[in-house]
C-alpha atoms as a PDB file:
ATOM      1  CA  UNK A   1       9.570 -44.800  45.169  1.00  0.00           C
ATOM      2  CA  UNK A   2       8.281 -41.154  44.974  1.00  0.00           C
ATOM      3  CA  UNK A   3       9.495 -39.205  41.951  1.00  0.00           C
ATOM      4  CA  UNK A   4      11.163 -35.652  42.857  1.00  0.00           C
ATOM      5  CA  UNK A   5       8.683 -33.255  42.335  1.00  0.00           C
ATOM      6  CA  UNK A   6      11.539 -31.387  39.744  1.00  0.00           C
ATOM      7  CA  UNK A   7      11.384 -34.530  37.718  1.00  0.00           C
ATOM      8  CA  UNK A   8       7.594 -34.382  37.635  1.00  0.00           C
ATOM      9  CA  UNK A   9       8.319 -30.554  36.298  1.00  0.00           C
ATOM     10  CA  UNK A  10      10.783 -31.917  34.079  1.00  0.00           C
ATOM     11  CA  UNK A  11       8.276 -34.641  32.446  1.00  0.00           C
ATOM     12  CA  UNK A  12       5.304 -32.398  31.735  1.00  0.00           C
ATOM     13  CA  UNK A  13       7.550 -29.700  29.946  1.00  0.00           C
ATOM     14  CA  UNK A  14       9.046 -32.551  27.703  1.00  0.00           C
ATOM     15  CA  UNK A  15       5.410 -34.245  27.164  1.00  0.00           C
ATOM     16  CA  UNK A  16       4.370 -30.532  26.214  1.00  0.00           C
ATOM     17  CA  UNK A  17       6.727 -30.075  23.693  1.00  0.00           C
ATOM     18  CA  UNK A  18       5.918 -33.264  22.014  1.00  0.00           C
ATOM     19  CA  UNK A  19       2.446 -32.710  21.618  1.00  0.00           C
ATOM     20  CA  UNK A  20       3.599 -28.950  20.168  1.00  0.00           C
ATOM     21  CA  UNK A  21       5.579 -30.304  17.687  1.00  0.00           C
ATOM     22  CA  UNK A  22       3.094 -33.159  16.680  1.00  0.00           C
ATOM     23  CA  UNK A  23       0.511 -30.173  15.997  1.00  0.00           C
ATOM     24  CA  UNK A  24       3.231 -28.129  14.065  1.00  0.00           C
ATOM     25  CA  UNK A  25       4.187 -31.036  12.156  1.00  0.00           C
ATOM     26  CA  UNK A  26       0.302 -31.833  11.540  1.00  0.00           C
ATOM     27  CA  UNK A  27      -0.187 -28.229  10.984  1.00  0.00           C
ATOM     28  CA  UNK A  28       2.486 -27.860   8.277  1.00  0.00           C
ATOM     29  CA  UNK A  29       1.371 -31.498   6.397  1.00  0.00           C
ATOM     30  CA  UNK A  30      -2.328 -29.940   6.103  1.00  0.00           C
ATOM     31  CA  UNK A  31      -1.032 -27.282   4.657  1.00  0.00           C
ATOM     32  CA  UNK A  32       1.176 -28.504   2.579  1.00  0.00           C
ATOM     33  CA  UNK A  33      -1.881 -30.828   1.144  1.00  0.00           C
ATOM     34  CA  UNK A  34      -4.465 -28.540   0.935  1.00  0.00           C
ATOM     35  CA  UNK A  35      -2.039 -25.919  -1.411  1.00  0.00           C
ATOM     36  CA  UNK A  36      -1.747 -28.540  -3.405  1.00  0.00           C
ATOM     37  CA  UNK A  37      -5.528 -29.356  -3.740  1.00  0.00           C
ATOM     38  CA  UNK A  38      -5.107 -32.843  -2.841  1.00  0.00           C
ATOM     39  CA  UNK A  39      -7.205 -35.138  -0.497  1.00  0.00           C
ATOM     40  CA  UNK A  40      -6.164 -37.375   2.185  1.00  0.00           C
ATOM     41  CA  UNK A  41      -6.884 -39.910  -0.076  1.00  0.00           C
ATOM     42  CA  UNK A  42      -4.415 -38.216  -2.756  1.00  0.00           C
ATOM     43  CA  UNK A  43      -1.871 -38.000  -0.597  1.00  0.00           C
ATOM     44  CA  UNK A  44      -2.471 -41.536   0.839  1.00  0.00           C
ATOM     45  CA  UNK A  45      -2.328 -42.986  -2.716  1.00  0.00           C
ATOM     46  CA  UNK A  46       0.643 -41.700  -3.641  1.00  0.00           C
ATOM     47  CA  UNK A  47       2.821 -41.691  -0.143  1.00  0.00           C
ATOM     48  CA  UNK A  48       1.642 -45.822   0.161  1.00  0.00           C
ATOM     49  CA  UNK A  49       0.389 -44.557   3.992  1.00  0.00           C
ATOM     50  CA  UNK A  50      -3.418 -45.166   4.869  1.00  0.00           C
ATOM     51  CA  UNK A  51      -5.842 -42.276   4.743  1.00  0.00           C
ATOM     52  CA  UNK A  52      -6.497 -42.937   8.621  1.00  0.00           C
ATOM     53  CA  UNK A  53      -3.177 -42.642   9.588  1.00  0.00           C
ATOM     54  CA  UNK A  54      -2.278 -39.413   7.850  1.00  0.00           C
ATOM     55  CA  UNK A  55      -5.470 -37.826   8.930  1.00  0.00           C
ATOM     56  CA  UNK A  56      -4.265 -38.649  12.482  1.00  0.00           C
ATOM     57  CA  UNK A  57      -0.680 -37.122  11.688  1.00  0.00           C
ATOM     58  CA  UNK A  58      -2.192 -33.814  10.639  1.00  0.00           C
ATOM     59  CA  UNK A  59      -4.482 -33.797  14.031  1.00  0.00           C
ATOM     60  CA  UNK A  60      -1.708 -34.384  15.687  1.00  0.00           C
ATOM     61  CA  UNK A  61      -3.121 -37.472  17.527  1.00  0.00           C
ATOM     62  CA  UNK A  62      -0.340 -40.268  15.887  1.00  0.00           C
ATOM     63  CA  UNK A  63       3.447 -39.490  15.758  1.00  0.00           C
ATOM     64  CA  UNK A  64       5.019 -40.153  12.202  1.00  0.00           C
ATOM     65  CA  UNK A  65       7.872 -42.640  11.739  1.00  0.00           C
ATOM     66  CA  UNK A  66      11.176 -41.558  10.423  1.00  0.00           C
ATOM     67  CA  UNK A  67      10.536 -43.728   7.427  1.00  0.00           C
ATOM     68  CA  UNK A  68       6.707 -41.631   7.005  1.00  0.00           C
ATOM     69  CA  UNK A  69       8.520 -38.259   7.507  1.00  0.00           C
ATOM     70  CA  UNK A  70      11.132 -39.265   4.546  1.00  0.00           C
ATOM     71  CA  UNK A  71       8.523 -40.188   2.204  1.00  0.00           C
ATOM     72  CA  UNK A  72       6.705 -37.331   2.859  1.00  0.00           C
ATOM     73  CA  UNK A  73       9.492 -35.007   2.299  1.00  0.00           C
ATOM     74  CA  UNK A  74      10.107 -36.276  -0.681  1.00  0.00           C
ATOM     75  CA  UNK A  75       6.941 -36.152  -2.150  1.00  0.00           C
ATOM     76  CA  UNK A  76       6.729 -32.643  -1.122  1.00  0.00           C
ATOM     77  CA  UNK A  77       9.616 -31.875  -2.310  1.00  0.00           C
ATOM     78  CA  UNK A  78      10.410 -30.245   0.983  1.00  0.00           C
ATOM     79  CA  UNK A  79      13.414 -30.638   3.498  1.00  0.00           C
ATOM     80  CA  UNK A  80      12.766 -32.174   6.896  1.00  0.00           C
ATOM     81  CA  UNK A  81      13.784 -29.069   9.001  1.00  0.00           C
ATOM     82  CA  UNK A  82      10.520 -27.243   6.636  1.00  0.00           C
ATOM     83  CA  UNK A  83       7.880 -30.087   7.702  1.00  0.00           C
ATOM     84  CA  UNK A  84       8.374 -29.271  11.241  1.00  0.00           C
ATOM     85  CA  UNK A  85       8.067 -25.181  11.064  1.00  0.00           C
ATOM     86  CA  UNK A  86       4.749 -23.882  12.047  1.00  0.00           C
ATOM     87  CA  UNK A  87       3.242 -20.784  13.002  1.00  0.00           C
ATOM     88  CA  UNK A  88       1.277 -22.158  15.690  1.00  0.00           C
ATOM     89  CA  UNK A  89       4.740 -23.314  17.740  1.00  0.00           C
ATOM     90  CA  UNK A  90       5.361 -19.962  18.013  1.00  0.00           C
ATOM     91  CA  UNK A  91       1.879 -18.256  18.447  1.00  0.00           C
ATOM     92  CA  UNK A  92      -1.733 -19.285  18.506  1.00  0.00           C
ATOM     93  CA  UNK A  93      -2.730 -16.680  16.603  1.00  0.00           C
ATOM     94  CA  UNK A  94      -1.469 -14.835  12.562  1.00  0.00           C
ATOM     95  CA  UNK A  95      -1.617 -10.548  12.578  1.00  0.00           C
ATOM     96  CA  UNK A  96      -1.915  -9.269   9.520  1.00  0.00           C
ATOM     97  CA  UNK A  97      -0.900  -5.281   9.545  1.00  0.00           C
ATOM     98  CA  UNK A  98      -2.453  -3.296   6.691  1.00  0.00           C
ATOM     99  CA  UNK A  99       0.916  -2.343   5.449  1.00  0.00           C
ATOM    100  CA  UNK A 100       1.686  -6.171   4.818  1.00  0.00           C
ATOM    101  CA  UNK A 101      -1.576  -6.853   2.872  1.00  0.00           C
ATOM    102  CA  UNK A 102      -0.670  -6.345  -0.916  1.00  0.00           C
ATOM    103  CA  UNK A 103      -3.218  -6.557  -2.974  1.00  0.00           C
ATOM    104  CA  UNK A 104      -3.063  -9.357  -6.032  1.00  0.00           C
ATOM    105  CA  UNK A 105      -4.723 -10.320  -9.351  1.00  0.00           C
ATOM    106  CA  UNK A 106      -6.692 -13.143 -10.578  1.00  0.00           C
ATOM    107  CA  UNK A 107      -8.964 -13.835 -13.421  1.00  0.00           C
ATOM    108  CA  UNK A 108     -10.041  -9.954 -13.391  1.00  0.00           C
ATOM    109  CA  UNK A 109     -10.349 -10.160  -9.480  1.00  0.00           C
ATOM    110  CA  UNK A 110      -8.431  -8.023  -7.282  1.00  0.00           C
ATOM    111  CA  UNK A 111      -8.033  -9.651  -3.802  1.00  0.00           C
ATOM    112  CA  UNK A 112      -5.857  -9.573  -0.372  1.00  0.00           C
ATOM    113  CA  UNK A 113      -5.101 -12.070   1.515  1.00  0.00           C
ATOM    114  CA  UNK A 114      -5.778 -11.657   5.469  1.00  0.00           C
ATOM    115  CA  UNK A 115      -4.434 -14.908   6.783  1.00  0.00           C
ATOM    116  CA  UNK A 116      -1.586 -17.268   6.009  1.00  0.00           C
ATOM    117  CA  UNK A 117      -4.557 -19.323   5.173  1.00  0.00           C
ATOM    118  CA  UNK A 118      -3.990 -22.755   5.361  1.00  0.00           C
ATOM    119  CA  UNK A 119      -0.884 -22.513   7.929  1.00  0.00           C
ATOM    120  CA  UNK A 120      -3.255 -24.518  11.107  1.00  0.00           C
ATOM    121  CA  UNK A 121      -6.770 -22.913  10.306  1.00  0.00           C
ATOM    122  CA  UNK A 122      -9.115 -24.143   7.661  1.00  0.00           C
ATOM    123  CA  UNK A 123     -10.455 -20.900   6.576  1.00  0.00           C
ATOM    124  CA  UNK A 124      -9.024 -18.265   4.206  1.00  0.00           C
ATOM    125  CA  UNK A 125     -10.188 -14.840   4.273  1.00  0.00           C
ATOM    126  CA  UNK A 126      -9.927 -12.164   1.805  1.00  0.00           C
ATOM    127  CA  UNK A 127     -11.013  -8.853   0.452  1.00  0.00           C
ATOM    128  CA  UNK A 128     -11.717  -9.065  -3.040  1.00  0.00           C
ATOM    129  CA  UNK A 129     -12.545  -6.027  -5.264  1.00  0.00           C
ATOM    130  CA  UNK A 130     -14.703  -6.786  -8.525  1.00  0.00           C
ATOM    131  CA  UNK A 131     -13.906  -4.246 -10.687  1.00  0.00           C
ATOM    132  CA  UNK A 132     -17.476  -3.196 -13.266  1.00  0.00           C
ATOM    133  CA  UNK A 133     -14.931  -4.231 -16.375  1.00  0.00           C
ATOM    134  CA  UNK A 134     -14.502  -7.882 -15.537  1.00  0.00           C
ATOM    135  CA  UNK A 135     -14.400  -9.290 -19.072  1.00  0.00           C
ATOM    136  CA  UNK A 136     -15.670 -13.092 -19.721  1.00  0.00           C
ATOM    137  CA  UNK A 137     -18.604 -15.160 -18.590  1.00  0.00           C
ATOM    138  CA  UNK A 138     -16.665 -18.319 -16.875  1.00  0.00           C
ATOM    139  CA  UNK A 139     -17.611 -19.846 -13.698  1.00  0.00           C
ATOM    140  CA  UNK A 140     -15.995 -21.166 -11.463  1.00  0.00           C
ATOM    141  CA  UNK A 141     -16.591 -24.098  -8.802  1.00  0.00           C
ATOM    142  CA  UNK A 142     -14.270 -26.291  -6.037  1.00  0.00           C
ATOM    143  CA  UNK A 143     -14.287 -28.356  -2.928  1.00  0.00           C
ATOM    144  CA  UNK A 144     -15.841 -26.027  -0.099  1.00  0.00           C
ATOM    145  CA  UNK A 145     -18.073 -22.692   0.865  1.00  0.00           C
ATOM    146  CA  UNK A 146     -17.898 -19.444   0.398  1.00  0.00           C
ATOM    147  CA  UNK A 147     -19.028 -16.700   2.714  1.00  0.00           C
ATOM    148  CA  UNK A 148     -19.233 -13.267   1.505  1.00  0.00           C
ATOM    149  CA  UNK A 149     -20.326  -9.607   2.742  1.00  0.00           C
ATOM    150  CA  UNK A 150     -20.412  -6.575   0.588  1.00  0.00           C
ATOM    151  CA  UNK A 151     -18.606  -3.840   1.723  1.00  0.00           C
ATOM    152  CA  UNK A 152     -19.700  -1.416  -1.027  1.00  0.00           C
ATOM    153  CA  UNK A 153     -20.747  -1.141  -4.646  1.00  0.00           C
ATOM    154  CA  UNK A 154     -23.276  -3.318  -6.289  1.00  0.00           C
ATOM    155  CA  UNK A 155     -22.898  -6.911  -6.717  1.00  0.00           C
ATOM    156  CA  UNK A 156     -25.081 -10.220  -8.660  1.00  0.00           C
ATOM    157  CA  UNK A 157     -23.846 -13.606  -7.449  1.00  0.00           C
ATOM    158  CA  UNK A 158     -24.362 -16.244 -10.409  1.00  0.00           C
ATOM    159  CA  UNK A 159     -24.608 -19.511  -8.650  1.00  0.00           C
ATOM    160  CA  UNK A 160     -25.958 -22.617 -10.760  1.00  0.00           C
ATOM    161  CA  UNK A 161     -27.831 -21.306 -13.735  1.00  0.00           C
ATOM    162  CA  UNK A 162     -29.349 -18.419 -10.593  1.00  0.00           C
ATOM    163  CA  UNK A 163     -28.756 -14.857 -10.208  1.00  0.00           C
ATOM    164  CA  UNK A 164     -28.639 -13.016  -6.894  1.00  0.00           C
ATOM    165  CA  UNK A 165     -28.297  -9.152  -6.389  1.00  0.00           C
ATOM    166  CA  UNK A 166     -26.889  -8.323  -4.002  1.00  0.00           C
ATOM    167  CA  UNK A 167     -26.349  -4.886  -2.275  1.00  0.00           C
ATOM    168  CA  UNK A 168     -24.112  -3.221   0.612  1.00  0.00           C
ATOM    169  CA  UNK A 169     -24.470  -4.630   3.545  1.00  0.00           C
ATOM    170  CA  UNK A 170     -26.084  -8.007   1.916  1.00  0.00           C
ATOM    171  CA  UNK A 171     -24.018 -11.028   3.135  1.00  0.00           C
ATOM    172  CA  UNK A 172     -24.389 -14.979   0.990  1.00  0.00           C
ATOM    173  CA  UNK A 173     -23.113 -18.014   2.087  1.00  0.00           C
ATOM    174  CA  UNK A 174     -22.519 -21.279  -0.884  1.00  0.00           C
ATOM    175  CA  UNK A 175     -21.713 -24.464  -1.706  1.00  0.00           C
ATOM    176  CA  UNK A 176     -18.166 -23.312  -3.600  1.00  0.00           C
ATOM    177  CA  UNK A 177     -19.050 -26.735  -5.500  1.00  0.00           C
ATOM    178  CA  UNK A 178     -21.682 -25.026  -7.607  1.00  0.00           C
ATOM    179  CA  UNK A 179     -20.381 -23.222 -10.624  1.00  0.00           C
ATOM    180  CA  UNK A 180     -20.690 -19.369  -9.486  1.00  0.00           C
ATOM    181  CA  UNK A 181     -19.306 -15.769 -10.368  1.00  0.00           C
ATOM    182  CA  UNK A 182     -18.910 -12.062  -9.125  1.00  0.00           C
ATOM    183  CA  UNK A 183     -20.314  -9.791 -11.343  1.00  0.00           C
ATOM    184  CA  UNK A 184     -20.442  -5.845 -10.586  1.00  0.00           C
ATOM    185  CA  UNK A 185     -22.788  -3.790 -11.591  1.00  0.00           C
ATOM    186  CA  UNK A 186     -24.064  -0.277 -11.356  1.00  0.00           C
ATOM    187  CA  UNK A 187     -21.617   3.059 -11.965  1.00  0.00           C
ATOM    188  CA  UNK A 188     -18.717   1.774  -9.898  1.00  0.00           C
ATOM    189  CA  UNK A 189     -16.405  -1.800  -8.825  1.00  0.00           C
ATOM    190  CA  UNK A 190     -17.492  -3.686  -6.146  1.00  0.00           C
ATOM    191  CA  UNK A 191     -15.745  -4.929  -2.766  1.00  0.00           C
ATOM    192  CA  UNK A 192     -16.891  -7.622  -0.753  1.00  0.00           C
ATOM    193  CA  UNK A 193     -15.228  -9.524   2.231  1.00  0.00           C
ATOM    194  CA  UNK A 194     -14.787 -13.426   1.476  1.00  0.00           C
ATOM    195  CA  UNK A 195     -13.903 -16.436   3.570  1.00  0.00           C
ATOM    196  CA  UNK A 196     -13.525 -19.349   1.920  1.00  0.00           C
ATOM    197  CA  UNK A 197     -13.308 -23.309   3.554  1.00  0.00           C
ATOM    198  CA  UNK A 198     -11.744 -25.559   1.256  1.00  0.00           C
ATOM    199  CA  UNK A 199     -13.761 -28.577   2.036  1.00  0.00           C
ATOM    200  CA  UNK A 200     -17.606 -28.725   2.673  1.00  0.00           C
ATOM    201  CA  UNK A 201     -19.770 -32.072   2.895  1.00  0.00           C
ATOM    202  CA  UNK A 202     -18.480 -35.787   1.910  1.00  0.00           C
ATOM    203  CA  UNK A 203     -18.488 -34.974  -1.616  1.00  0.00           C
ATOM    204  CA  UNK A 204     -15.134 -33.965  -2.447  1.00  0.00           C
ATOM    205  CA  UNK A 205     -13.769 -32.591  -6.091  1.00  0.00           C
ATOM    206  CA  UNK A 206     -10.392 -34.047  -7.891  1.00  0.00           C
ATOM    207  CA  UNK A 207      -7.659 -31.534  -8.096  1.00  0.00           C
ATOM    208  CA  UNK A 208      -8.422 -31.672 -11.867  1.00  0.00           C
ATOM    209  CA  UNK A 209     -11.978 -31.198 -12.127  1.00  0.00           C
ATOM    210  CA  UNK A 210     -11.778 -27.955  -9.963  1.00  0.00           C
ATOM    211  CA  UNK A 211     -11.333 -24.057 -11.140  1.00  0.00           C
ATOM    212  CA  UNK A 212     -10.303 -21.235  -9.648  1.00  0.00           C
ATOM    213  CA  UNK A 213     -10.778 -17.815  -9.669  1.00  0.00           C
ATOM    214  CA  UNK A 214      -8.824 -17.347  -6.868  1.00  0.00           C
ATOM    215  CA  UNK A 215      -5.288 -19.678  -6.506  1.00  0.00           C
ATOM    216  CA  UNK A 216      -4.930 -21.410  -3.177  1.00  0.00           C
ATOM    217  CA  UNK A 217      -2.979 -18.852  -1.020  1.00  0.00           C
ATOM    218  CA  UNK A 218       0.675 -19.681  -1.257  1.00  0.00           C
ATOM    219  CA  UNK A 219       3.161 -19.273   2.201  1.00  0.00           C
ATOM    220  CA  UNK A 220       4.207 -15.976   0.861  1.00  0.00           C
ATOM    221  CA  UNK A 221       0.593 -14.772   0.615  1.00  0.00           C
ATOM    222  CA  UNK A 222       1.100 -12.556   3.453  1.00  0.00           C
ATOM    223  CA  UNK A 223       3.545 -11.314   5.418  1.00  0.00           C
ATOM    224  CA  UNK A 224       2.111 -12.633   9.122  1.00  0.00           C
ATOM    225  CA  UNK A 225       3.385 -10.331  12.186  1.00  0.00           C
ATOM    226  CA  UNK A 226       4.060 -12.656  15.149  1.00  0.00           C
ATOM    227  CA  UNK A 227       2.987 -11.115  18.502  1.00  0.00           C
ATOM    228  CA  UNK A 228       5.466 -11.789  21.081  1.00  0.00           C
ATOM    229  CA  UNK A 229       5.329 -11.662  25.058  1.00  0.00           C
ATOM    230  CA  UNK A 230       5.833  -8.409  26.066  1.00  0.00           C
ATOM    231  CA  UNK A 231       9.087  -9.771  28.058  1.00  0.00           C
ATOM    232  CA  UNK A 232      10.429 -10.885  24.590  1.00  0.00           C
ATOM    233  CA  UNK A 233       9.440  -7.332  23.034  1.00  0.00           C
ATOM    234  CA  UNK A 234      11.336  -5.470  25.575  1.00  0.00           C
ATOM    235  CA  UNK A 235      14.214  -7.985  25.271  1.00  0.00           C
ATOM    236  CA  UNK A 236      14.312  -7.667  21.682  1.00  0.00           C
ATOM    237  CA  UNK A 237      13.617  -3.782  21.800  1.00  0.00           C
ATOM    238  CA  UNK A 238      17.129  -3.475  23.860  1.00  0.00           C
ATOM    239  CA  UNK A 239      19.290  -5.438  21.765  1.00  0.00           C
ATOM    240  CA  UNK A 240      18.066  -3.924  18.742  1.00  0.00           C
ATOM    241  CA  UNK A 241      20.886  -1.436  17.082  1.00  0.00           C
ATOM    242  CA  UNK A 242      19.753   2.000  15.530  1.00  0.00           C
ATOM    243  CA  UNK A 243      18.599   2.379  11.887  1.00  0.00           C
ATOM    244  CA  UNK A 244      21.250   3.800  10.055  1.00  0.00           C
ATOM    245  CA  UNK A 245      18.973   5.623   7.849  1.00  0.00           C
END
């Protein structure tokens, strides 16, 4: 017997929304694990569930079991409702407006964060400003690259036991693995644009053994702006009430 053609509608919109949630869900477990610095086979150690397996719930290629979602949550120390909220269910893409970027400190670093890095997308980028009064000689290394251009000032990369100058306009790309530091130099700070990837290569660092000069960027790094369909805008634009000030 022929299905109704509305039941055919009805059945890809459901299958849709399945595979949108498994990604959200996915999404929000990567995340979730990578602010934490864990591996999958951290994770997998202590949640009793098989590195395979959770790699395929974060790809969103395996749906996870009540009982895998419980455990989960409460390792995380998260609610259900919170492992299911993602960015990308809403919009494929994060806008950060310049008024939402606040800048932070870290280990004499200035930085902003230009992504909710680590919501779906692997890569966090930054501006950092490396002010010519950094104090201290420590380097720092952990799991991944680095990527960075110089936006102005003068600027010497120390990357295992090396030093590279480095001027505006010069762009580097590491192995974040290697013990390295931004030093400025010359009459004034230095800014640079980094992207960092958490994970390079097979050769992956314990949470322990790692240092940062930069923290993981927490959900309340940035303040994303979610762009809506312009039928949503004007809906929302009509129902909104005047600002009483």
């Amino acid at each position: 017997m022929r299905q109704p053609s509305y039941l055919k509608d009805t059945m890809t919109i459901l299958e849709n929304e399945v595979r949108t949630q498994l990604c959200s869900f996915g999404a929000r477990l990567r995340e979730l694990r990578l602010q934490r610095g864990w591996t999958l086979q951290d994770l997998a150690s202590q949640s009793g569930l098989s590195k395979t397996f959770l790699s395929r719930l974060e790809s969103g290629d395996r749906q996870a079991s009540i009982a895998a979602v419980l455990t989960l949550s409460r390792i995380f120390d998260v609610s259900l409702a919170f492992l299911f909220e993602s960015q990308l269910a809403i919009e494929p893409c994060v806008i950060v407006r310049r008024a939402d970027a606040v800048e932070k400190s870290s280990n004499g670093l200035y930085y902003v964060p230009l992504s909710n890095a680590g919501r779906f997308f692997n890569l966090q980028p930054m501006r950092v400003r490396i002010p010519l009064s950094r104090r201290g000689r420590e380097h720092y290394h952990h799991d991944g690259e680095e990527w960075l251009y110089v936006l102005s000032g003068a600027l010497t990369l120390s990357l295992a036991g090396r030093t590279y100058d480095l001027e505006s306009g010069d762009a580097v790309h590491f192995d974040s693995r290697l013990p390295h530091r931004l030093i400025a130099r010359g009459t004034r700070d230095a800014e640079v644009l980094l992207v960092a990837s958490p994970q390079s290569g097979s050769i992956v660092q314990s949470a322990a053994r790692q240092v940062r000069a930069i923290p993981v960027p927490r959900l309340s790094a940035v303040r994303p702006q979610v762009k809506l369909p312009a039928a949503t805008r004007s809906k929302n634009t009509r129902q909104q009430k005047p600002n009483p000030t």
